[in-house]
Protein backbone atom coordinates (compact mmCIF):
# COMPACT_ATOMS: atom_id res chain seq x y z
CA UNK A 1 127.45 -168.20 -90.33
CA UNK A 2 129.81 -168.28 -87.30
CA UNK A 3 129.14 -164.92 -85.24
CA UNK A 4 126.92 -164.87 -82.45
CA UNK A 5 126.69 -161.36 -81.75
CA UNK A 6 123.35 -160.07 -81.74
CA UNK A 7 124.51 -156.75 -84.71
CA UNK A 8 126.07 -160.12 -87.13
CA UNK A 9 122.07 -161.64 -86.58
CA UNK A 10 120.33 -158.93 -87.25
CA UNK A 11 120.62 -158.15 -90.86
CA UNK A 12 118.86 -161.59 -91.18
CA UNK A 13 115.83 -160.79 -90.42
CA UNK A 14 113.20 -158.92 -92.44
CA UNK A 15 113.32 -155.33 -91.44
CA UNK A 16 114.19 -152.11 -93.29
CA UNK A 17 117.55 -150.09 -92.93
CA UNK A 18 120.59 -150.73 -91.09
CA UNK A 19 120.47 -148.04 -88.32
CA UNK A 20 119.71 -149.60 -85.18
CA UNK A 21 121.21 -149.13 -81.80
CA UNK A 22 121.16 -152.75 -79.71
CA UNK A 23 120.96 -152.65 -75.74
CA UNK A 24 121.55 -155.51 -73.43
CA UNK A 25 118.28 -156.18 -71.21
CA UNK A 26 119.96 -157.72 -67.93
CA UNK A 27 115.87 -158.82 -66.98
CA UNK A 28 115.47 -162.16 -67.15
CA UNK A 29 117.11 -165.76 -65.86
CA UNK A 30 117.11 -167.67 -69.50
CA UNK A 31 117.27 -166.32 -72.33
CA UNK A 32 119.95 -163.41 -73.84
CA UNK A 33 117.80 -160.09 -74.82
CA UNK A 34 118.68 -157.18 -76.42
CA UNK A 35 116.38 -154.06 -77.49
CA UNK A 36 116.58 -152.83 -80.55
CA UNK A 37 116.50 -149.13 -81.38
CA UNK A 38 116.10 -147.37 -84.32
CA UNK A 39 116.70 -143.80 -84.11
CA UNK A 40 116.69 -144.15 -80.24
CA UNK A 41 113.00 -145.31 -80.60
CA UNK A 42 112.29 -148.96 -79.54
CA UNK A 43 111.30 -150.93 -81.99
CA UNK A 44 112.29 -154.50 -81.32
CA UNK A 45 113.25 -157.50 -79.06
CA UNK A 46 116.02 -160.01 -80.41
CA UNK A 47 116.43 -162.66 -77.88
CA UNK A 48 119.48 -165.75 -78.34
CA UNK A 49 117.12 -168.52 -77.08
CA UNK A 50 118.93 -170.44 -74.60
CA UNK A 51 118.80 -174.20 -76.10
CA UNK A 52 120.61 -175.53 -72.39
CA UNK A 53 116.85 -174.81 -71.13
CA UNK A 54 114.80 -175.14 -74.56
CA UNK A 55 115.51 -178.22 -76.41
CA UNK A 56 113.14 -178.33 -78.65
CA UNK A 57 113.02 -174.60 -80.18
CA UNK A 58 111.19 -175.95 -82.77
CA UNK A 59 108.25 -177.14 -80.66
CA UNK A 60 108.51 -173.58 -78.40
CA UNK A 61 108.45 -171.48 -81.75
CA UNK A 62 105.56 -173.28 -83.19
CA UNK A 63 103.17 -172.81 -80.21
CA UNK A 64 104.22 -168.92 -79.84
CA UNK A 65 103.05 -169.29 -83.56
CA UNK A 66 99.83 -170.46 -83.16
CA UNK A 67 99.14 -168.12 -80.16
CA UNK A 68 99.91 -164.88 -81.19
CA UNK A 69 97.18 -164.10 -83.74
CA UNK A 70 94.30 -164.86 -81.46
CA UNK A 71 96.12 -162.50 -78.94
CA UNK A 72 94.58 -159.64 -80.18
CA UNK A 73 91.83 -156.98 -78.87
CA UNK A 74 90.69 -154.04 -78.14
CA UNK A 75 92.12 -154.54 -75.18
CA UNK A 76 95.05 -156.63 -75.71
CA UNK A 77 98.56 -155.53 -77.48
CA UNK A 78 99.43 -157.62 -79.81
CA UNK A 79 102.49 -158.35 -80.60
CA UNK A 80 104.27 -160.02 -83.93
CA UNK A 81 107.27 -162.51 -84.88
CA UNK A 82 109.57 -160.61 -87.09
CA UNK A 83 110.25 -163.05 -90.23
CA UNK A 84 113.52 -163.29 -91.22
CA UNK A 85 115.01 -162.89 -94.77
CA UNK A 86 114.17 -166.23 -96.30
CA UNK A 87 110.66 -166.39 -94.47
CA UNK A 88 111.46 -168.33 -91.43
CA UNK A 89 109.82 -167.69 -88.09
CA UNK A 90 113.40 -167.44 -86.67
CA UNK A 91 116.98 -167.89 -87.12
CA UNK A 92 118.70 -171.21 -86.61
CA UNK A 93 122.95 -171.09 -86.82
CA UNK A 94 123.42 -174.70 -85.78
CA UNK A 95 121.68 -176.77 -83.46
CA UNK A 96 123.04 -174.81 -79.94
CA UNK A 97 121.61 -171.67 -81.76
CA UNK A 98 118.82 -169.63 -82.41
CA UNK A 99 117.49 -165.95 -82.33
CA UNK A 100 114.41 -164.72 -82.47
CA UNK A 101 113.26 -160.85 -83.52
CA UNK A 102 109.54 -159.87 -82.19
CA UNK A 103 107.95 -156.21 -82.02
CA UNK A 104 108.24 -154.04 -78.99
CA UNK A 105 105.50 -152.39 -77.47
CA UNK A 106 106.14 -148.99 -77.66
CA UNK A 107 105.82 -146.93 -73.99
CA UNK A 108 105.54 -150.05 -71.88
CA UNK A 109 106.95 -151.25 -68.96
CA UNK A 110 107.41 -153.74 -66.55
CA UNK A 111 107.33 -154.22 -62.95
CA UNK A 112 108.96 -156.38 -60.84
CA UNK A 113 107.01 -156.03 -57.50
CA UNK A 114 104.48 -153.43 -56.84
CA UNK A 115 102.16 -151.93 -53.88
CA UNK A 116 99.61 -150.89 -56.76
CA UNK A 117 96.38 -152.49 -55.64
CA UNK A 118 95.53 -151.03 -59.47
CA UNK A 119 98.61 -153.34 -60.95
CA UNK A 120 97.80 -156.00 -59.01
CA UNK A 121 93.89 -155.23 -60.61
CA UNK A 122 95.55 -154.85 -63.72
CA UNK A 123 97.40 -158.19 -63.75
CA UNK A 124 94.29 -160.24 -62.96
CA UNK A 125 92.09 -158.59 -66.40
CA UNK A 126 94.95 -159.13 -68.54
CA UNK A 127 95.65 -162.67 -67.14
CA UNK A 128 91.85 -163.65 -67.79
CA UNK A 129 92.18 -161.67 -71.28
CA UNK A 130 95.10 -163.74 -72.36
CA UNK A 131 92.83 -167.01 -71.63
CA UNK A 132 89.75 -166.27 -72.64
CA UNK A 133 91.43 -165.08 -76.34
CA UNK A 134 92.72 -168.37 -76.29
CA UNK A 135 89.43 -169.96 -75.91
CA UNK A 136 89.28 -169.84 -79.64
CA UNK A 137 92.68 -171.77 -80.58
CA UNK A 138 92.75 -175.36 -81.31
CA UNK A 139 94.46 -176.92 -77.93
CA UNK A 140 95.62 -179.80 -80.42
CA UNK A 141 98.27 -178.21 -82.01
CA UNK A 142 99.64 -176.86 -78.79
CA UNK A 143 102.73 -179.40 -78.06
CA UNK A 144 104.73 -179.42 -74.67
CA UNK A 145 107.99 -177.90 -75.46
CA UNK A 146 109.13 -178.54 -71.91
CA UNK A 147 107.14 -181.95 -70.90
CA UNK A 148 106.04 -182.02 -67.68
CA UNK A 149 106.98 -178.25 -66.89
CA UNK A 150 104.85 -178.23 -63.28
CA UNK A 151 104.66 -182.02 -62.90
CA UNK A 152 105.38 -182.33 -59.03
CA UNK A 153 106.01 -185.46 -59.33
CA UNK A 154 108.71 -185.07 -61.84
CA UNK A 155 110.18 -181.89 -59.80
CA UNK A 156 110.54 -184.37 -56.99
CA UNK A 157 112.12 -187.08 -58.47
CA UNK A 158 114.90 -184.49 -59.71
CA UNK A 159 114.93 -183.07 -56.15
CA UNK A 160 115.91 -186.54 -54.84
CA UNK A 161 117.87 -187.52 -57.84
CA UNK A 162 119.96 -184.16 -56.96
CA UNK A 163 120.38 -185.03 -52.83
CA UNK A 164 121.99 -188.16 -54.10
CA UNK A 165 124.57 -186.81 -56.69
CA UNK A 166 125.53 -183.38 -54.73
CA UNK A 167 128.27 -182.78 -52.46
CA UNK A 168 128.51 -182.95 -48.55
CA UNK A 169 128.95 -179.45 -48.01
CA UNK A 170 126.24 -178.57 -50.29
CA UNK A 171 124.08 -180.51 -48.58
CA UNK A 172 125.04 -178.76 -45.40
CA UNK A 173 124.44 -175.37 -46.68
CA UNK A 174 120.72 -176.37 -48.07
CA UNK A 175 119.75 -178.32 -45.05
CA UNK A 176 117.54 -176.41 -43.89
CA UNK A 177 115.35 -175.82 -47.71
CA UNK A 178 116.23 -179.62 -47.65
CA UNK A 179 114.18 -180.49 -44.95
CA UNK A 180 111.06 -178.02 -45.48
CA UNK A 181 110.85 -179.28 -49.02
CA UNK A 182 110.34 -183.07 -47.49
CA UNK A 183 107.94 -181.88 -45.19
CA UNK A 184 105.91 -179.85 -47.86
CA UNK A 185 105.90 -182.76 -50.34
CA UNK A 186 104.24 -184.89 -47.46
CA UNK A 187 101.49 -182.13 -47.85
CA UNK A 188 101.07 -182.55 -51.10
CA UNK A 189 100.77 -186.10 -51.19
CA UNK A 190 97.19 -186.04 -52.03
CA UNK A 191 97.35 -183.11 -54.96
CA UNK A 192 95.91 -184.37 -57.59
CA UNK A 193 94.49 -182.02 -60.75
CA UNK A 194 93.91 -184.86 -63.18
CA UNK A 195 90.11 -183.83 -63.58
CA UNK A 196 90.54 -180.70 -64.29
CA UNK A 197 89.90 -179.44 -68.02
CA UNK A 198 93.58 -178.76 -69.70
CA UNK A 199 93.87 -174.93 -71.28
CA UNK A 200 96.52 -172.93 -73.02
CA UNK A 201 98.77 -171.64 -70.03
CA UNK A 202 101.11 -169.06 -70.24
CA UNK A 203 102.97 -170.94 -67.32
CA UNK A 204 105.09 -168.24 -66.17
CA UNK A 205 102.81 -165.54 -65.53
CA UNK A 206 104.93 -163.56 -62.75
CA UNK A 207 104.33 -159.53 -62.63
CA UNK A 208 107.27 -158.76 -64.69
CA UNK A 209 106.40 -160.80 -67.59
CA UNK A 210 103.00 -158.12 -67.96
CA UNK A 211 103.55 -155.42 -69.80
CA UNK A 212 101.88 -151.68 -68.78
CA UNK A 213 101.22 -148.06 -70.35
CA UNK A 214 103.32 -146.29 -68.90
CA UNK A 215 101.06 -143.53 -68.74
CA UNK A 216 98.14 -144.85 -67.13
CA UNK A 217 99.41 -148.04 -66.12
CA UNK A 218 96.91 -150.46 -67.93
CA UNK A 219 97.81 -153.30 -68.46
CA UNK A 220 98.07 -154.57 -72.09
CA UNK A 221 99.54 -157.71 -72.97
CA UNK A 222 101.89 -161.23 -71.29
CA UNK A 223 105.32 -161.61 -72.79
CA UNK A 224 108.37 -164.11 -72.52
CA UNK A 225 106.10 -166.83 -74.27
CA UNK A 226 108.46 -169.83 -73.59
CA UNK A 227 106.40 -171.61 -71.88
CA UNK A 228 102.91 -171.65 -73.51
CA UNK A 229 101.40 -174.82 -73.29
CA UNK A 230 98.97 -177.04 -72.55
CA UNK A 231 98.67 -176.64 -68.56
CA UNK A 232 95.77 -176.23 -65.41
CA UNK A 233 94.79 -172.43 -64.91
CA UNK A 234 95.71 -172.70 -61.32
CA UNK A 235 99.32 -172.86 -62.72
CA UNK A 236 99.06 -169.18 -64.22
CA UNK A 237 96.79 -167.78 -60.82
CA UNK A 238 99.17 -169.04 -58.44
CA UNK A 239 102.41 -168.12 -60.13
CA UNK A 240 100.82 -164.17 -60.69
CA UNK A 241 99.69 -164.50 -57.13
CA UNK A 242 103.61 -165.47 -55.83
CA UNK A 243 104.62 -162.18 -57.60
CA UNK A 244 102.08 -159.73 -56.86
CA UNK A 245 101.08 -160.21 -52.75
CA UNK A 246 104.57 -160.07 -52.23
CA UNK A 247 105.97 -156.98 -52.34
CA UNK A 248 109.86 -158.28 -52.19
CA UNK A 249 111.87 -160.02 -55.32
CA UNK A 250 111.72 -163.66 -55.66
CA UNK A 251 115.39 -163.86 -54.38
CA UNK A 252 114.90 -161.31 -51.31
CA UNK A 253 117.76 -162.91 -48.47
CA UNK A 254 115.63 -161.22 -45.63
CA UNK A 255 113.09 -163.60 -45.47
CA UNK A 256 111.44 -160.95 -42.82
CA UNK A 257 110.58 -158.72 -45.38
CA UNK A 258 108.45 -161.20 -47.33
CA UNK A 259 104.55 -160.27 -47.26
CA UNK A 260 101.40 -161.85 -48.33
CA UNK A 261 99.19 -158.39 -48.97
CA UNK A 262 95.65 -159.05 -48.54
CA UNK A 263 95.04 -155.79 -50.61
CA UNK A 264 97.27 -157.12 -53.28
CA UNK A 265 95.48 -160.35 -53.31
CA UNK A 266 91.54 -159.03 -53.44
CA UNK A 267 92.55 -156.60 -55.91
CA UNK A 268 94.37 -159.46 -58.06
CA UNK A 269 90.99 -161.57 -58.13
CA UNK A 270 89.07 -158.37 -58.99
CA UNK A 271 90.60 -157.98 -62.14
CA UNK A 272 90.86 -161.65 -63.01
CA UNK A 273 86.95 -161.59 -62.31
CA UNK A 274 86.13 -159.21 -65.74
CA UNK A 275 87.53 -162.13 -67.73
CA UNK A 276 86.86 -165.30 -66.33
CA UNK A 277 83.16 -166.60 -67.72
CA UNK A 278 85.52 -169.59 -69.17
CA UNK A 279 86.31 -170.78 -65.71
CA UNK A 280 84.99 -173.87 -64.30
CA UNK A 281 83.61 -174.14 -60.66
CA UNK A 282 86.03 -177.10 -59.96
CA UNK A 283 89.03 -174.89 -61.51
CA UNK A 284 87.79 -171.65 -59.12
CA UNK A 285 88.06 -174.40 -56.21
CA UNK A 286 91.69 -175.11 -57.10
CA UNK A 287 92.90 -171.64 -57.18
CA UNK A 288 94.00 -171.41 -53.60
CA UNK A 289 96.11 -174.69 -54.03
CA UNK A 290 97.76 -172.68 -57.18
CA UNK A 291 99.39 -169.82 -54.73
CA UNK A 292 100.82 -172.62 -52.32
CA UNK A 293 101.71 -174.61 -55.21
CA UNK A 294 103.60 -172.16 -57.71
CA UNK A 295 106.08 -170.85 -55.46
CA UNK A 296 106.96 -174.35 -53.74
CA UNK A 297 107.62 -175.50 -57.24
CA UNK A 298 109.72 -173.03 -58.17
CA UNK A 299 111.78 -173.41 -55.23
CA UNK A 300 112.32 -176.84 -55.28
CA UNK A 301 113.52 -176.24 -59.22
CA UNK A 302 115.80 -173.40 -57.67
CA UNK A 303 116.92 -175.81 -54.92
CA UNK A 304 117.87 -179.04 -57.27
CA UNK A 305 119.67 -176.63 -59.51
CA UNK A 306 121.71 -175.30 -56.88
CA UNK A 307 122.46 -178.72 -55.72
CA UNK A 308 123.43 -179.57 -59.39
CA UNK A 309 125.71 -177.06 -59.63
CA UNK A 310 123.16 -174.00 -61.20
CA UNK A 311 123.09 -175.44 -64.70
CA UNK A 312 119.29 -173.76 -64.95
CA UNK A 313 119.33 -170.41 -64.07
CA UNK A 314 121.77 -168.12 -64.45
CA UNK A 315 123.52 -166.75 -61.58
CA UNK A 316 126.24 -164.25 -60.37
CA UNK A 317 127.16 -165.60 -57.57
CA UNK A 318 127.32 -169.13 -56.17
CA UNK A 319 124.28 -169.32 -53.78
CA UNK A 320 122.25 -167.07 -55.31
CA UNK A 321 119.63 -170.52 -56.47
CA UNK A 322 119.57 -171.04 -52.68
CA UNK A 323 118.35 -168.11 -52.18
CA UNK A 324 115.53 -168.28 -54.12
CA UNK A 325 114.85 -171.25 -53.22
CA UNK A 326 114.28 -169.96 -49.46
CA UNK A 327 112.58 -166.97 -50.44
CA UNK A 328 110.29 -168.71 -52.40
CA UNK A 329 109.59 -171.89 -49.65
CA UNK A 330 109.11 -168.38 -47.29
CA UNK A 331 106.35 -167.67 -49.35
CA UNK A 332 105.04 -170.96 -49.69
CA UNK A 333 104.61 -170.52 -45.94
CA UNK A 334 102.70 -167.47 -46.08
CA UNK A 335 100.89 -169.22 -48.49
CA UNK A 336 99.80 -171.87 -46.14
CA UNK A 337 98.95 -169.89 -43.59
CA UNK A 338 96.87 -167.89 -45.91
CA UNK A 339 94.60 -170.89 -47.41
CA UNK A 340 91.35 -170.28 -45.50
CA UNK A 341 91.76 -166.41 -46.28
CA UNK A 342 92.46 -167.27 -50.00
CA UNK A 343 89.21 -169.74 -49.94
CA UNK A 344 87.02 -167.21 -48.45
CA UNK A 345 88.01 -164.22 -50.76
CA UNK A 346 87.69 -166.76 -53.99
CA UNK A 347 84.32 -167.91 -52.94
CA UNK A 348 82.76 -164.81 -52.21
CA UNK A 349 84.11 -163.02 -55.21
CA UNK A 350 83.27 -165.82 -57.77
């Protein structure tokens, strides 16, 4: 098979008929994704899985496997691998290669920001949902498709590897998200989650990988499943928290418009409080340190991929990694300055 196009790839996979309309979704820094229509209903999500990021598909595809039937409940969509035609739980063309076909939840949507203190509700039940269904699955066959995702002390060695190999002028140009990144691993110096039980992350958990009603905006299940893996819980708190108090994107260039909304933030733990019996005290205690965390990691990713040329993300224009990477050490910030607040709020709710 030598086409790539996502109409050649989808007549190998199991589903009835041939009448489908396919529509690029732009959403999304990794992976290709295309809705598929049939009859100008939704009905599925192909996705070319990008192996640049994902080397080990295999890996990836097995834990999604393992995950998805315990995601399932009265109040949680589930959602299903689509088999293709000789029973495989996607399609491999050669080793730089693969596609994957999954159901579509019909009338959903996704937000990237919001100023719903009922989203930001929403987010936290569905969050605890998604881990306390997982409760139930054996962590043991979970494998790290990406090892060491939120390892800071990997991040960092990248990060310095990148200073070293990069070019003068880029250097120039990120000096400033150079030197808070220095300064902000010095604070860190002492993190240290080692005794903390492991659990089945989603580790990715930002608003716009929740899906809503439409109608009545509950929310009903996590998608983009990449990353599920063994991880801390903080990881998934923190990196819902970076998404939802701010009401800005991720990549916003006026870093004056970036917010931390206390609202947003007691509203968030609300709804993560209806499903979080499985939580440990010494986990609840780390929570904080998983909002100041998440969105310093991700920037420092954003910033040694912009130093190595943006060979991570995808971009459309040449700086566009930078500016993440402030927006996101902006936030970090807020963060910070936030930590007693965050404590308090944690401590009285729990």
């Amino acid at each position: 098979m030598e086409s790539n196009s996502p109409g050649a790839v989808l007549p190998y996979f199991s589903i009835a008929g041939n009448d489908y309309e396919i529509q690029l979704i732009s959403q999304g820094y990794i992976n290709d994704t295309y809705a598929i229509l049939h009859k100008g209903t939704p009905a599925y999500i192909l996705q070319r899985l990008n192996t640049a990021v994902f080397s080990n598909i295999d890996t990836l595809m097995q834990n999604i496997h393992h995950a998805l039937p315990y995601l399932n409940d009265e109040n949680y969509q589930q959602i299903s691998l689509i088999s293709t035609v000789d029973n495989k739980a996607y399609l491999r063309i050669n080793e730089s290669e693969y596609w994957r076909l999954m159901t579509m939840v019909p009338k959903s949507i996704a937000f990237n920001t919001t100023e719903d203190e009922g989203i930001a509700a929403e987010a936290g039940r569905i969050i605890g949902k998604f881990h306390s269904l997982l409760q139930r699955a054996p962590i043991k066959v979970f494998k790290d498709s990406i090892p060491r995702f939120h390892d800071l002390s990997l991040r960092t060695l990248q990060f310095t590897e990148a200073l070293g190999n990069t070019s003068s002028e880029q250097l120039k140009t990120a000096e400033k998200a150079i030197l808070f990144a220095r300064m902000t691993l010095d604070e860190f110096r002492t993190y240290n989650p080692g005794s903390l039980p492991l659990r089945i992350c989603h580790n990715d958990t930002k608003l716009n990988n929740i899906l809503f009603d439409k109608q009545h905006k509950k929310a009903l299940c996590l998608i983009d499943l990449d990353t599920l893996m063994k991880g801390y819980f903080h990881y998934d708190f923190g990196d819902a928290v970076r998404t939802i108090v701010n009401t800005v994107p991720e990549d916003e260039k006026d870093l004056s418009k970036i917010t931390f909304s206390e609202n947003l933030f007691e509203a968030f733990v609300d709804g993560l409080c209806e499903n979080s019996d499985f939580l440990t005290k010494a986990e609840v205690e780390y929570l904080a340190v998983g909002v100041k965390l998440m969105p310093f990691l991700h920037g420092i990713r954003a910033l040694t991929d912009y130093l190595q040329g943006n060979i991570y993300y995808k971009v459309t224009y040449e700086t566009q990694n930078l500016d993440r990477c402030l927006s996101l050490f902006a936030f970090t910030k807020k963060a910070q300055e936030h930590m007693d607040y965050m404590q308090e709020v944690i401590a009285d709710k729990f």
